[in-house]
N, C-alpha and C. Protein backbone atom coordinates (compact mmCIF):
# COMPACT_ATOMS: atom_id res chain seq x y z
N UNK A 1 0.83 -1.19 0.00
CA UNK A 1 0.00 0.00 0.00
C UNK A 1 0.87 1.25 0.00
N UNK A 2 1.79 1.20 0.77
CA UNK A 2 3.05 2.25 0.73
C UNK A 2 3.19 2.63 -0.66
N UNK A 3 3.65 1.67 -1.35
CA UNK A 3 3.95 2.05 -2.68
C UNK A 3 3.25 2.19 -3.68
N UNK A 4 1.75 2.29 -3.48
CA UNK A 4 1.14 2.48 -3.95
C UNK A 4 0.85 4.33 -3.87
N UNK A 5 0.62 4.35 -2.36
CA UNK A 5 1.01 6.02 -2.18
C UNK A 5 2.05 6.36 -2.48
N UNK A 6 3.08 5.92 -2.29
CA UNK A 6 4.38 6.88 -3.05
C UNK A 6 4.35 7.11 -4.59
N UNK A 7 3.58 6.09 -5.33
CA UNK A 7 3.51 6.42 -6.65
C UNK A 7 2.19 7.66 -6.77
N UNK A 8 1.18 7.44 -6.15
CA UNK A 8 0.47 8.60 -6.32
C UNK A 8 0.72 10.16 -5.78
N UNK A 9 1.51 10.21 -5.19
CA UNK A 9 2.38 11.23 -4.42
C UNK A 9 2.84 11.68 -5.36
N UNK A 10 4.09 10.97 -6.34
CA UNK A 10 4.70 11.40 -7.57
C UNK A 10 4.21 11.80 -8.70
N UNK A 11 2.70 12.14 -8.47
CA UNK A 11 2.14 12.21 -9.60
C UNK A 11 1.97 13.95 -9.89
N UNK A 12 2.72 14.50 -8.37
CA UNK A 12 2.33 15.72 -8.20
C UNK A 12 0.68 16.30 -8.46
N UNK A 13 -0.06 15.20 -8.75
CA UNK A 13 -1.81 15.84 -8.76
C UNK A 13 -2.21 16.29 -7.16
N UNK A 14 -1.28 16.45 -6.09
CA UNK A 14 -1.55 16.40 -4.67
C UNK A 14 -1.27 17.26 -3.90
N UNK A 15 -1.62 18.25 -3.96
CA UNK A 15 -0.61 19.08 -3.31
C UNK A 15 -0.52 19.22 -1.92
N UNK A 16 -0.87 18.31 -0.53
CA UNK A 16 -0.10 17.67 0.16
C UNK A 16 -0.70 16.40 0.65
N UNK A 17 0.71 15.38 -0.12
CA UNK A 17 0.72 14.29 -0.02
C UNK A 17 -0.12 13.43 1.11
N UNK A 18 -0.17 14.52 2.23
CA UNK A 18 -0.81 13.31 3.72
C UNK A 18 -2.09 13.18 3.36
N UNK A 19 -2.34 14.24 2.64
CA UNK A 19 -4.06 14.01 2.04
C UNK A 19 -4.32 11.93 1.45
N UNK A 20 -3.24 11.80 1.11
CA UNK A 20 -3.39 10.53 0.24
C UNK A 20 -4.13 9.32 1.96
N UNK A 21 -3.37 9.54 2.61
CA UNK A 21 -3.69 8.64 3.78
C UNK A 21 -5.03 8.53 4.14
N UNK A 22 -6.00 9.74 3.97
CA UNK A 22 -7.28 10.42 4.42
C UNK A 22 -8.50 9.44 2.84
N UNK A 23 -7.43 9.15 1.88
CA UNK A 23 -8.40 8.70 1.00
C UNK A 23 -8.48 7.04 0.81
N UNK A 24 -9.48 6.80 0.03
CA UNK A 24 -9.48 5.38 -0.58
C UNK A 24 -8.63 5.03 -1.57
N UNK A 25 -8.34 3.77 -2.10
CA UNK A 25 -7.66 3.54 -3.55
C UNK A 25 -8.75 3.72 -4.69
N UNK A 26 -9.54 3.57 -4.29
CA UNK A 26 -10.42 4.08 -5.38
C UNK A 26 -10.57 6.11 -5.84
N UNK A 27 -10.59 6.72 -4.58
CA UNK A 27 -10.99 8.10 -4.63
C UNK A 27 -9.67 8.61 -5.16
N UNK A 28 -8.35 8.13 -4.92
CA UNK A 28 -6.87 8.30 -5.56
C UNK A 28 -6.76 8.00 -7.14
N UNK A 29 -7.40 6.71 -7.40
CA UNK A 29 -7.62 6.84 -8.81
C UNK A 29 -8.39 8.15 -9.67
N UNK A 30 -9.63 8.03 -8.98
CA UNK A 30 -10.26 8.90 -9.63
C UNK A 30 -9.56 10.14 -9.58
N UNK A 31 -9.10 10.62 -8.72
CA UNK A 31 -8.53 11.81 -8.57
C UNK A 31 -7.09 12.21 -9.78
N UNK A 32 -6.79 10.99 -9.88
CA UNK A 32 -5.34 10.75 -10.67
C UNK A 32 -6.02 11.02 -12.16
N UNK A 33 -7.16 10.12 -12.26
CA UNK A 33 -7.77 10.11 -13.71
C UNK A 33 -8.24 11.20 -14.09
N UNK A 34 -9.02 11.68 -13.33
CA UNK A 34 -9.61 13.70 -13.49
C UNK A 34 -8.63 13.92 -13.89
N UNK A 35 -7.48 14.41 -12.72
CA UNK A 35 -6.78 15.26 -13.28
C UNK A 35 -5.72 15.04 -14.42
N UNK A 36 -5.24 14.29 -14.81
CA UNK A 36 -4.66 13.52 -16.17
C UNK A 36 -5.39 13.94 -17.19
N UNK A 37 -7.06 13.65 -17.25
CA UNK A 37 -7.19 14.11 -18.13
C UNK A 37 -7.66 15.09 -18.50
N UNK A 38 -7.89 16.16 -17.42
CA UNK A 38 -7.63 17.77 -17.63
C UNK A 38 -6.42 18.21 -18.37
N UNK A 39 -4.95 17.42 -17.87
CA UNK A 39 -3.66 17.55 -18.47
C UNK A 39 -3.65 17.72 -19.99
N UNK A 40 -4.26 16.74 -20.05
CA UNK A 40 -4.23 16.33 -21.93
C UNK A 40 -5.23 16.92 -22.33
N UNK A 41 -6.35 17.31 -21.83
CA UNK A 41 -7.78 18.49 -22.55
C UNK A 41 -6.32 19.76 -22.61
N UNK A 42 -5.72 20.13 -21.26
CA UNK A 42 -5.16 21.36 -22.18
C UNK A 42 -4.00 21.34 -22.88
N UNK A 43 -3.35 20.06 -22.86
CA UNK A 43 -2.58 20.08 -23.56
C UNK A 43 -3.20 19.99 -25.63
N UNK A 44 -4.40 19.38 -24.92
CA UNK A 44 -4.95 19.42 -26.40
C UNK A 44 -5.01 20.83 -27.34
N UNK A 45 -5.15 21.80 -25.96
CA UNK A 45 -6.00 23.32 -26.44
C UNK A 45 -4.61 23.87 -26.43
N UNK A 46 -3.65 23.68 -26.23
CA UNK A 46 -2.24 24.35 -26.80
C UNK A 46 -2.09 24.18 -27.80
N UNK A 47 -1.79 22.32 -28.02
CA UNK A 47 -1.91 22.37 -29.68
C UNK A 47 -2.34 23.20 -30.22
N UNK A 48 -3.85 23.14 -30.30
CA UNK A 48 -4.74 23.88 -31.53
C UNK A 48 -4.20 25.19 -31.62
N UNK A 49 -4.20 25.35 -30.66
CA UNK A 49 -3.61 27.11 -30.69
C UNK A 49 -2.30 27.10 -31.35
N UNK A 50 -1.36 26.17 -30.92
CA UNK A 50 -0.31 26.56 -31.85
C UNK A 50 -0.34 26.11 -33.31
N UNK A 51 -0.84 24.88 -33.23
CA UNK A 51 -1.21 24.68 -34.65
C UNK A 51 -1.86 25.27 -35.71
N UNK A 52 -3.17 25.93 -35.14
CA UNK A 52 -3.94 27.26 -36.06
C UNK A 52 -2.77 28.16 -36.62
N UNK A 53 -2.16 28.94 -35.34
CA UNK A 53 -0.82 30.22 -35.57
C UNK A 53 -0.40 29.51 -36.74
N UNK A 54 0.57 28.07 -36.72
CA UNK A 54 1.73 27.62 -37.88
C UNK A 54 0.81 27.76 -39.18
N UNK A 55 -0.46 27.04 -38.60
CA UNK A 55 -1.50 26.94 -40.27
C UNK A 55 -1.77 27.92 -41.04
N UNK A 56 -2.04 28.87 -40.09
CA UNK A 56 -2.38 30.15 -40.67
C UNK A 56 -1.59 30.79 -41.31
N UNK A 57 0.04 30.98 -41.09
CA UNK A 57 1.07 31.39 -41.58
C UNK A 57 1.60 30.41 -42.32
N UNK A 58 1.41 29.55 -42.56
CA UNK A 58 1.66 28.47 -43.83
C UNK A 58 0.60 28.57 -45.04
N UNK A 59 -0.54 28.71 -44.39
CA UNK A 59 -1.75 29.62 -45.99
C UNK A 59 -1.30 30.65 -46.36
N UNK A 60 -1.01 31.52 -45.55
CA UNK A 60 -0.70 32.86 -46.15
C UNK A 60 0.61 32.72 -46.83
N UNK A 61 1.22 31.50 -47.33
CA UNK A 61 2.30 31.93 -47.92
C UNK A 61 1.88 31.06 -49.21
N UNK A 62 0.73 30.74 -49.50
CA UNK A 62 0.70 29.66 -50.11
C UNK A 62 0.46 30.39 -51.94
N UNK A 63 0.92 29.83 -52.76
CA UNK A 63 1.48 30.80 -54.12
C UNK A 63 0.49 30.59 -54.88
N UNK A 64 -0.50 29.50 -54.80
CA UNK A 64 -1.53 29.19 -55.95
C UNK A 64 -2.63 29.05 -55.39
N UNK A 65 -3.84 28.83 -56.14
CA UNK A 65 -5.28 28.34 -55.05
C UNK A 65 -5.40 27.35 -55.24
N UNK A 66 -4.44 26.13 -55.78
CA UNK A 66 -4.34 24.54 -55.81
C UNK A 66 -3.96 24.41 -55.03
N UNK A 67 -2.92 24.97 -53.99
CA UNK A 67 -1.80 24.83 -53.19
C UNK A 67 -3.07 24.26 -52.25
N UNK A 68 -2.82 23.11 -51.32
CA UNK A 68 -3.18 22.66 -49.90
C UNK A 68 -3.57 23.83 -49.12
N UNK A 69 -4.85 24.09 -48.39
CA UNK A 69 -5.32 24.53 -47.24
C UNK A 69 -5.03 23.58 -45.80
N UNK A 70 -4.09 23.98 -44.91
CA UNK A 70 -4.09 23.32 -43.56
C UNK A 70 -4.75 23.95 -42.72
N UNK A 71 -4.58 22.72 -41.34
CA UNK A 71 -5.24 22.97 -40.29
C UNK A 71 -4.33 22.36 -39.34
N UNK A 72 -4.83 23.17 -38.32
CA UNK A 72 -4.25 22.94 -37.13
C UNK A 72 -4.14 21.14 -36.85
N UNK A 73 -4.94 20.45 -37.16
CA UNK A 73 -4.60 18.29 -37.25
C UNK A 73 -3.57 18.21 -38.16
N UNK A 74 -3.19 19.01 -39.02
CA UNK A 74 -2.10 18.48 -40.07
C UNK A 74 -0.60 19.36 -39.34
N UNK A 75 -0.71 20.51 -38.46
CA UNK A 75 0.69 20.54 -37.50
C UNK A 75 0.78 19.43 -36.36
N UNK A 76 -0.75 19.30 -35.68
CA UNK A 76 -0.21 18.46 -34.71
C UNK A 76 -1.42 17.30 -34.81
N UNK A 77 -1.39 16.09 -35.42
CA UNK A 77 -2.29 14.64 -35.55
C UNK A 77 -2.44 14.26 -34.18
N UNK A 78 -3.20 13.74 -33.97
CA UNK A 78 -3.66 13.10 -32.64
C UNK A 78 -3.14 11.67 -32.84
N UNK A 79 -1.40 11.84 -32.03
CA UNK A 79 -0.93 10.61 -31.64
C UNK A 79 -0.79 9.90 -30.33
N UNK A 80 -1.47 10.22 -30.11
CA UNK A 80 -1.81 10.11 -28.04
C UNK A 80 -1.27 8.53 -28.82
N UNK A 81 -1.08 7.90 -27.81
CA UNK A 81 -0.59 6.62 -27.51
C UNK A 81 -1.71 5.90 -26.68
N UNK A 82 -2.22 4.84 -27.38
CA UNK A 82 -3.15 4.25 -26.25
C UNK A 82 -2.44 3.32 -25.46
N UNK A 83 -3.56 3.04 -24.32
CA UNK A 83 -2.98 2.00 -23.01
C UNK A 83 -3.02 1.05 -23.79
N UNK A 84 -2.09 -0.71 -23.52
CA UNK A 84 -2.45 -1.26 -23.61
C UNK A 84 -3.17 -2.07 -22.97
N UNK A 85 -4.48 -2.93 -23.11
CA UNK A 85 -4.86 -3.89 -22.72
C UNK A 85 -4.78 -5.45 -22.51
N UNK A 86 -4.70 -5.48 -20.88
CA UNK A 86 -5.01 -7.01 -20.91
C UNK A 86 -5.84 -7.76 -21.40
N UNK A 87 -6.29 -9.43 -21.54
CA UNK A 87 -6.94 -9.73 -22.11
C UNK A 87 -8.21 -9.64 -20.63
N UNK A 88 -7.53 -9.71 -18.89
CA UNK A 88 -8.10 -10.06 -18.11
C UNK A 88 -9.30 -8.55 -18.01
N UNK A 89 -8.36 -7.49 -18.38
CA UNK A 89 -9.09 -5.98 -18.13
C UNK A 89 -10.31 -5.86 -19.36
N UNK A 90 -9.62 -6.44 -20.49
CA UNK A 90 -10.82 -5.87 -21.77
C UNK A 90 -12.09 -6.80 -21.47
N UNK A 91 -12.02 -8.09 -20.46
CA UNK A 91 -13.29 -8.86 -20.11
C UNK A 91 -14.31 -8.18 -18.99
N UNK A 92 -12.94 -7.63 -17.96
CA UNK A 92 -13.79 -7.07 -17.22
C UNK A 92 -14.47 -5.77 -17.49
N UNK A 93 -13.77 -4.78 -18.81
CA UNK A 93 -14.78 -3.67 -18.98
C UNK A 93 -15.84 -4.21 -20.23
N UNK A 94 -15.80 -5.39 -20.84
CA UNK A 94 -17.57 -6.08 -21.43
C UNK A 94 -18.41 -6.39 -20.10
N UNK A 95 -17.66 -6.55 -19.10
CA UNK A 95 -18.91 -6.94 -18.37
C UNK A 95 -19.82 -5.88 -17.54
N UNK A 96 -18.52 -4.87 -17.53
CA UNK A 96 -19.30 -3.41 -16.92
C UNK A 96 -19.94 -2.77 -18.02
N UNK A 97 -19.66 -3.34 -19.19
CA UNK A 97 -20.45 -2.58 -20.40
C UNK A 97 -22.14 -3.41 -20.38
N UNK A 98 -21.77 -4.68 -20.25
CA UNK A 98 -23.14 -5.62 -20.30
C UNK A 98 -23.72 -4.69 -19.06
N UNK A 99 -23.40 -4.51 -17.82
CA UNK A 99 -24.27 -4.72 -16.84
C UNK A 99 -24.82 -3.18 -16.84
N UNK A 100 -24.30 -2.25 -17.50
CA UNK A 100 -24.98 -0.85 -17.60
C UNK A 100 -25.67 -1.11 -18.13
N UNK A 101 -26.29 -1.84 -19.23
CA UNK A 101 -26.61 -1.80 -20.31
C UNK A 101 -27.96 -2.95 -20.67
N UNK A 102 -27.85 -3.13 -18.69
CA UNK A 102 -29.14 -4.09 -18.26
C UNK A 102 -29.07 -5.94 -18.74
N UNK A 103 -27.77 -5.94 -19.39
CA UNK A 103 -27.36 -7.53 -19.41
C UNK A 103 -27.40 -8.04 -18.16
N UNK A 104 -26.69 -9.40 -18.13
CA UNK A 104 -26.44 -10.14 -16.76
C UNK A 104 -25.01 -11.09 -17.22
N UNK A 105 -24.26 -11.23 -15.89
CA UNK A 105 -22.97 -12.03 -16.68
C UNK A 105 -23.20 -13.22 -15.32
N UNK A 106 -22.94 -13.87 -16.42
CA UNK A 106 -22.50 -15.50 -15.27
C UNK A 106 -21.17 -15.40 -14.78
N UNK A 107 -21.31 -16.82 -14.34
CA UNK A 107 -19.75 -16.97 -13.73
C UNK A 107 -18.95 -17.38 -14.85
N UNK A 108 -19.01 -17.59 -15.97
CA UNK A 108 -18.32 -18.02 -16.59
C UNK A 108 -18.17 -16.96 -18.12
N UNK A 109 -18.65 -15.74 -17.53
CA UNK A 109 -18.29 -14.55 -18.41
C UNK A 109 -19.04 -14.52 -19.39
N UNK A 110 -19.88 -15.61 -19.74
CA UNK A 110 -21.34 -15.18 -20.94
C UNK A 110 -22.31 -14.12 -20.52
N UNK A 111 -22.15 -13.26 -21.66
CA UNK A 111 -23.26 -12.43 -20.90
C UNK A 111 -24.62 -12.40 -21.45
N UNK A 112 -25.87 -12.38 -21.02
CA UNK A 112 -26.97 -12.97 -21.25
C UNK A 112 -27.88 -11.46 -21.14
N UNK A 113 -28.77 -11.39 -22.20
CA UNK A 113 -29.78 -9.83 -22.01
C UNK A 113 -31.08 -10.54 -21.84
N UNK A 114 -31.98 -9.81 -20.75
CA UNK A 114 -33.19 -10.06 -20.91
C UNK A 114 -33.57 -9.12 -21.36
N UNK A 115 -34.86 -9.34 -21.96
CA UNK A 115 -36.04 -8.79 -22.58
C UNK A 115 -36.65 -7.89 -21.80
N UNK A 116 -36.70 -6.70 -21.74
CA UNK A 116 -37.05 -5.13 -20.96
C UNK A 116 -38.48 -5.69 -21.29
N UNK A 117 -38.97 -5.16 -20.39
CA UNK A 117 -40.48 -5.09 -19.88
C UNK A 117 -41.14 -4.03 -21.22
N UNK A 118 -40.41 -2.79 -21.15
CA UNK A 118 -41.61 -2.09 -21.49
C UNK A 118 -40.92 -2.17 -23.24
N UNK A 119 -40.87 -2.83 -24.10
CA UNK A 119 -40.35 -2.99 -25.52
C UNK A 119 -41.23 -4.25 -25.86
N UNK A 120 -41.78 -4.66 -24.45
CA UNK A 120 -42.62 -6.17 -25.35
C UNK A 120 -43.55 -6.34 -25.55
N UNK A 121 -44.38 -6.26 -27.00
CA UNK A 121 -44.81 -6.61 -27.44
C UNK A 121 -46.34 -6.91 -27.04
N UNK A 122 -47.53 -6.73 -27.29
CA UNK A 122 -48.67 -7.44 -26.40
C UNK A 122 -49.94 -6.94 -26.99
């Protein structure tokens, strides 16, 4: 568990660490995940911004009206890197997908839908 707080500590999302002791492992995730991906929303909105500026000054130099119109996706493409997945994690988020979604999962990971009441038929 120690090292579990020392890694969330390092994440600097905390600004003081004893707070971590006061929480759950769950409320630390979430907290880690918010703010991460606030990180990357503004890191997103830098891009654009700088990317528009380069685009914009790359049209305006442009010599013909064949010449390419850019945009701010052609300075900076969305190469985020995805997580990879386990095979054990991608089962367990079908089954949180089934069970929002009013399925049912057995023990043996089939997941089974009943028939909603108010769609049937009569």
């Amino acid at each position: 568990m120690h090292e579990y707080l020392d890694l969330a500590a390092e994440t600097g999302y905390f600004d003081d660490p004893r707070i971590l002791y006061d929480l759950t492992p769950a409320e630390i995730a979430i907290t880690i995940a918010g703010k991460a991906a606030r990180d990357r929303q503004q890191q997103q909105m830098e891009n654009v911004r700088a990317g528009t500026v380069a685009a914009a000054i790359y049209n305006s130099l442009r010599q013909k009206r064949t010449d390419r119109v850019w945009t701010w996706k052609d300075i900076f493409p969305d190469t985020t890197p995805k997580q990879p997945q386990s095979p054990e994690e991608m089962k367990r988020r079908c089954k949180e997908i089934a069970l929002i979604f009013g399925g049912t999962v057995t023990t043996h990971g089939a997941e089974r839908r009943e028939p909603r009441s108010d769609t049937e038929s009569g």
